[in-house]
C-alpha atoms as a PDB file:
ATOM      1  CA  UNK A   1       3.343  -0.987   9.543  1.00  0.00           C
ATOM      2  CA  UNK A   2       6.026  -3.296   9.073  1.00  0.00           C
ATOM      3  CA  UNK A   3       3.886  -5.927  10.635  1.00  0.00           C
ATOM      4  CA  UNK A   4       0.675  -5.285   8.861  1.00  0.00           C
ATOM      5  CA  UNK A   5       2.787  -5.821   5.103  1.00  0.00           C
ATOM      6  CA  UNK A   6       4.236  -9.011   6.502  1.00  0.00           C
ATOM      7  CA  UNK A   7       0.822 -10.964   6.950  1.00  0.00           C
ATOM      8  CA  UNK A   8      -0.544  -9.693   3.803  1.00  0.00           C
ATOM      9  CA  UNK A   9       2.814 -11.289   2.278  1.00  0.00           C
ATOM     10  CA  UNK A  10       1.960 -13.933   3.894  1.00  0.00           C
ATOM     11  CA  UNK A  11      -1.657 -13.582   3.086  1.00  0.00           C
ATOM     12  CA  UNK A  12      -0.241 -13.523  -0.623  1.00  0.00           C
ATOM     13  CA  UNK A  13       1.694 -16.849  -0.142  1.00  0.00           C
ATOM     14  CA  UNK A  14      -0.942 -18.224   1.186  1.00  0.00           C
ATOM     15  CA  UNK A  15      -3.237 -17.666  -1.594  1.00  0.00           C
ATOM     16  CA  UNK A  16      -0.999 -18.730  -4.263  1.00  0.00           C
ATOM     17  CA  UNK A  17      -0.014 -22.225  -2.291  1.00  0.00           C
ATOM     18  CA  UNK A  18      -3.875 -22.429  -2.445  1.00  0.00           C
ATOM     19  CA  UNK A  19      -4.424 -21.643  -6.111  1.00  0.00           C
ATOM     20  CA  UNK A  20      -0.974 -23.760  -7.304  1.00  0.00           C
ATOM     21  CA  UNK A  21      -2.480 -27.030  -5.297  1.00  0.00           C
ATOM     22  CA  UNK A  22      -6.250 -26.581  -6.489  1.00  0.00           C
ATOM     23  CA  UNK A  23      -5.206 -26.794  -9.939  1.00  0.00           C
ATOM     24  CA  UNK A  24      -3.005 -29.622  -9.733  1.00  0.00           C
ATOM     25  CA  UNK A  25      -5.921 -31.036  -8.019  1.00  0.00           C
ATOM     26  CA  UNK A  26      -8.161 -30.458 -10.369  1.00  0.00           C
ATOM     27  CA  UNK A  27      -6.352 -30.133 -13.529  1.00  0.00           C
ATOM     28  CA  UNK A  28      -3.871 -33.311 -13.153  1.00  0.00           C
ATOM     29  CA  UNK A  29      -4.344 -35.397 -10.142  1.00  0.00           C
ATOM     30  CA  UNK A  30      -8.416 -36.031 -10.653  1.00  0.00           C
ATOM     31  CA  UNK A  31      -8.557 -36.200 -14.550  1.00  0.00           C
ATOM     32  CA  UNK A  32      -5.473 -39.138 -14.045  1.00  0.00           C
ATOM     33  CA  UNK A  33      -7.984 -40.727 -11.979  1.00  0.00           C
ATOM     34  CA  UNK A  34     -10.812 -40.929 -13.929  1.00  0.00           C
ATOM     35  CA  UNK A  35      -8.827 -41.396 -17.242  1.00  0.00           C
ATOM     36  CA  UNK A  36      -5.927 -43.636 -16.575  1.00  0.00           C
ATOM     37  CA  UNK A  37      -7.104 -45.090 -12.971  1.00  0.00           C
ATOM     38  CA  UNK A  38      -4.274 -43.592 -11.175  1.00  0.00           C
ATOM     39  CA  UNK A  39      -5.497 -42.506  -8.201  1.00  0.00           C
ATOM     40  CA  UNK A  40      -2.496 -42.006  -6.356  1.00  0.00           C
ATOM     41  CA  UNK A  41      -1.854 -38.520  -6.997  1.00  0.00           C
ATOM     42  CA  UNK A  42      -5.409 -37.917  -5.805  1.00  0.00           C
ATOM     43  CA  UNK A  43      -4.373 -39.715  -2.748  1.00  0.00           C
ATOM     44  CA  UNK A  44      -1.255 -37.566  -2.090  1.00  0.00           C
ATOM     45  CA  UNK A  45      -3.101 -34.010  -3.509  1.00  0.00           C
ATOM     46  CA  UNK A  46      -5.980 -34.130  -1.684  1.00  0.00           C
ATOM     47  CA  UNK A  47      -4.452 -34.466   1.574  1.00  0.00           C
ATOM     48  CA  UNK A  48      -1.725 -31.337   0.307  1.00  0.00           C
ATOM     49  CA  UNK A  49      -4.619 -29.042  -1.251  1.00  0.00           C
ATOM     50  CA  UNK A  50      -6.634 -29.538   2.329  1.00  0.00           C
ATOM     51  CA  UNK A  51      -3.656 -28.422   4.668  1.00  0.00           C
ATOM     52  CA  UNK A  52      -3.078 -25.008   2.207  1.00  0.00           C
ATOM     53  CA  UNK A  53      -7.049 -24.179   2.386  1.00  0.00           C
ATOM     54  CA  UNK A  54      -6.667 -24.354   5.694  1.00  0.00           C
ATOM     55  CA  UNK A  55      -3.316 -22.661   6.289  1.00  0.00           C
ATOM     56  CA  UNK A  56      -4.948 -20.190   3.610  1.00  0.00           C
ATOM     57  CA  UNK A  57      -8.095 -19.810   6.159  1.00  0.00           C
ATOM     58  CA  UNK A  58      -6.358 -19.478   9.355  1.00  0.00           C
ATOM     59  CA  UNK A  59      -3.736 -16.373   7.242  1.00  0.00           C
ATOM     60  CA  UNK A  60      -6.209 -14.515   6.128  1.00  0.00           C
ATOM     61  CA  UNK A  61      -8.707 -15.110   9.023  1.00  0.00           C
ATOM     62  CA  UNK A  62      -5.757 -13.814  11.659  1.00  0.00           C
ATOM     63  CA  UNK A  63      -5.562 -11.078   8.842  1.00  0.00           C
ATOM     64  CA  UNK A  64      -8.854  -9.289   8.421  1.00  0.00           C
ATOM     65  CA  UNK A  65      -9.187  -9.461  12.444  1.00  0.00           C
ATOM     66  CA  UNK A  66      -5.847  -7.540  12.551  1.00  0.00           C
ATOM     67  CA  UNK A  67      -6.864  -4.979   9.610  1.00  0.00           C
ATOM     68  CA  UNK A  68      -9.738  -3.252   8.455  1.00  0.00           C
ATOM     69  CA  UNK A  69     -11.055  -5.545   5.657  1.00  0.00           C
ATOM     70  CA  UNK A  70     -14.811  -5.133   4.852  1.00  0.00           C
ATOM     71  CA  UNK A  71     -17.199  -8.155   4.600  1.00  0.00           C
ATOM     72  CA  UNK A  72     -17.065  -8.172   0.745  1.00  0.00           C
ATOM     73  CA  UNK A  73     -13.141  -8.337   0.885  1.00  0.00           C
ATOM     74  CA  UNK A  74     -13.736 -11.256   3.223  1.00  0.00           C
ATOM     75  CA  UNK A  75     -16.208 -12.812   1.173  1.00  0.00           C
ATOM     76  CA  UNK A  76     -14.074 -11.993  -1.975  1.00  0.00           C
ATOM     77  CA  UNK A  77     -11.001 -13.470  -0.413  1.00  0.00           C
ATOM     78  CA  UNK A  78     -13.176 -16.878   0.939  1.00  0.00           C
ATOM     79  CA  UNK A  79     -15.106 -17.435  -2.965  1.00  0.00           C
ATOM     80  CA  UNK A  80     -11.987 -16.868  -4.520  1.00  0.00           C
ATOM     81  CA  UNK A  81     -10.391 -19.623  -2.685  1.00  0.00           C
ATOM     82  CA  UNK A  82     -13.184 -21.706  -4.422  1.00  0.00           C
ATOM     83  CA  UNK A  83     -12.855 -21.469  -7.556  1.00  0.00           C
ATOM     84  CA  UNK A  84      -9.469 -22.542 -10.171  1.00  0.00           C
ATOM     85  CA  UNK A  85      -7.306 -19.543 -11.026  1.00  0.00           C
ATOM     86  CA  UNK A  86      -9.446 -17.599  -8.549  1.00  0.00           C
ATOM     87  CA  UNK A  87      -6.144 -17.073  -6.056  1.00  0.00           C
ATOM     88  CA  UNK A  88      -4.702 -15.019  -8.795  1.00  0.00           C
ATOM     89  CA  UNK A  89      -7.676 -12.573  -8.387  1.00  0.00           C
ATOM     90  CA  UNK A  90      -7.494 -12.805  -4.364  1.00  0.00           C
ATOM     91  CA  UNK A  91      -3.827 -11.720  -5.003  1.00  0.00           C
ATOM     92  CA  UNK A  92      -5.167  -8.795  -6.820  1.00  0.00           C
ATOM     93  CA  UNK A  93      -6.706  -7.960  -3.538  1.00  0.00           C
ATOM     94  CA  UNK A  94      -3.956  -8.500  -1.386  1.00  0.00           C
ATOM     95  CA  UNK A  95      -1.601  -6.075  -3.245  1.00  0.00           C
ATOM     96  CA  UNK A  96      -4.328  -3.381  -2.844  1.00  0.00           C
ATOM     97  CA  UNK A  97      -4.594  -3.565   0.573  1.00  0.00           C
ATOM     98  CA  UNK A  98      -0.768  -3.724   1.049  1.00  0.00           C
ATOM     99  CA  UNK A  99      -0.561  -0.222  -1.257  1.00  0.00           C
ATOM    100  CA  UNK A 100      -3.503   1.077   1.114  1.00  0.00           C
ATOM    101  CA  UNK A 101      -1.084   0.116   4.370  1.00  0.00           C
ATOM    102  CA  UNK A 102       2.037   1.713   3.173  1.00  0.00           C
ATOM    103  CA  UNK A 103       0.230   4.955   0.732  1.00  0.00           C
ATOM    104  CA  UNK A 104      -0.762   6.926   4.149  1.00  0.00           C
ATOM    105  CA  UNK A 105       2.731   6.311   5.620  1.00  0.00           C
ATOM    106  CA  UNK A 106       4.325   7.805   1.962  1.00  0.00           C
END
């Protein structure tokens, strides 16, 4: 069990390294390009935000094989990763299965 609530903290970690580096992304690094002509931060972000999607990916994939997550959780967990602010609702997610792991064990 103790196993199980470590990967979905690190699920959760995952997730919100995601989320943080999407939004500065998208909400600093890309507006400073097309505004002021800085693309530097785009340079260095872009690069960042592509190693946590895929350190996301590989978490949760090495996850849901381990568990039983359905395919919506899945699908939840992948279109969340999508979208800006949507970690925060794959974190939702994450604590609900966690509660699921240690509420049979209680």
């Amino acid at each position: 069990m103790e196993s199980r609530l470590k990967q979905c903290r690190r699920l959760r970690h995952a997730a919100l390294w995601e989320g943080a580096t999407l939004l500065l992304l998208l909400g600093i690094a890309v507006p400073l390009k097309h505004i002021a002509g800085q693309s530097a931060l785009v340079t260095l972000m872009g690069p960042v935000h592509g190693m946590a999607f895929l350190y996301y990916l590989w978490t949760m994939t090495s996850n849901v094989t381990a568990e039983d997550w359905t395919r919506t959780e899945v699908a939840q967990l992948i279109g969340c990763a999508m979208l800006p602010f949507g970690a925060w609702f794959s974190i939702g997610l994450i604590e609900r299965k966690a509660a699921a792991i240690v509420a049979p064990a209680a």
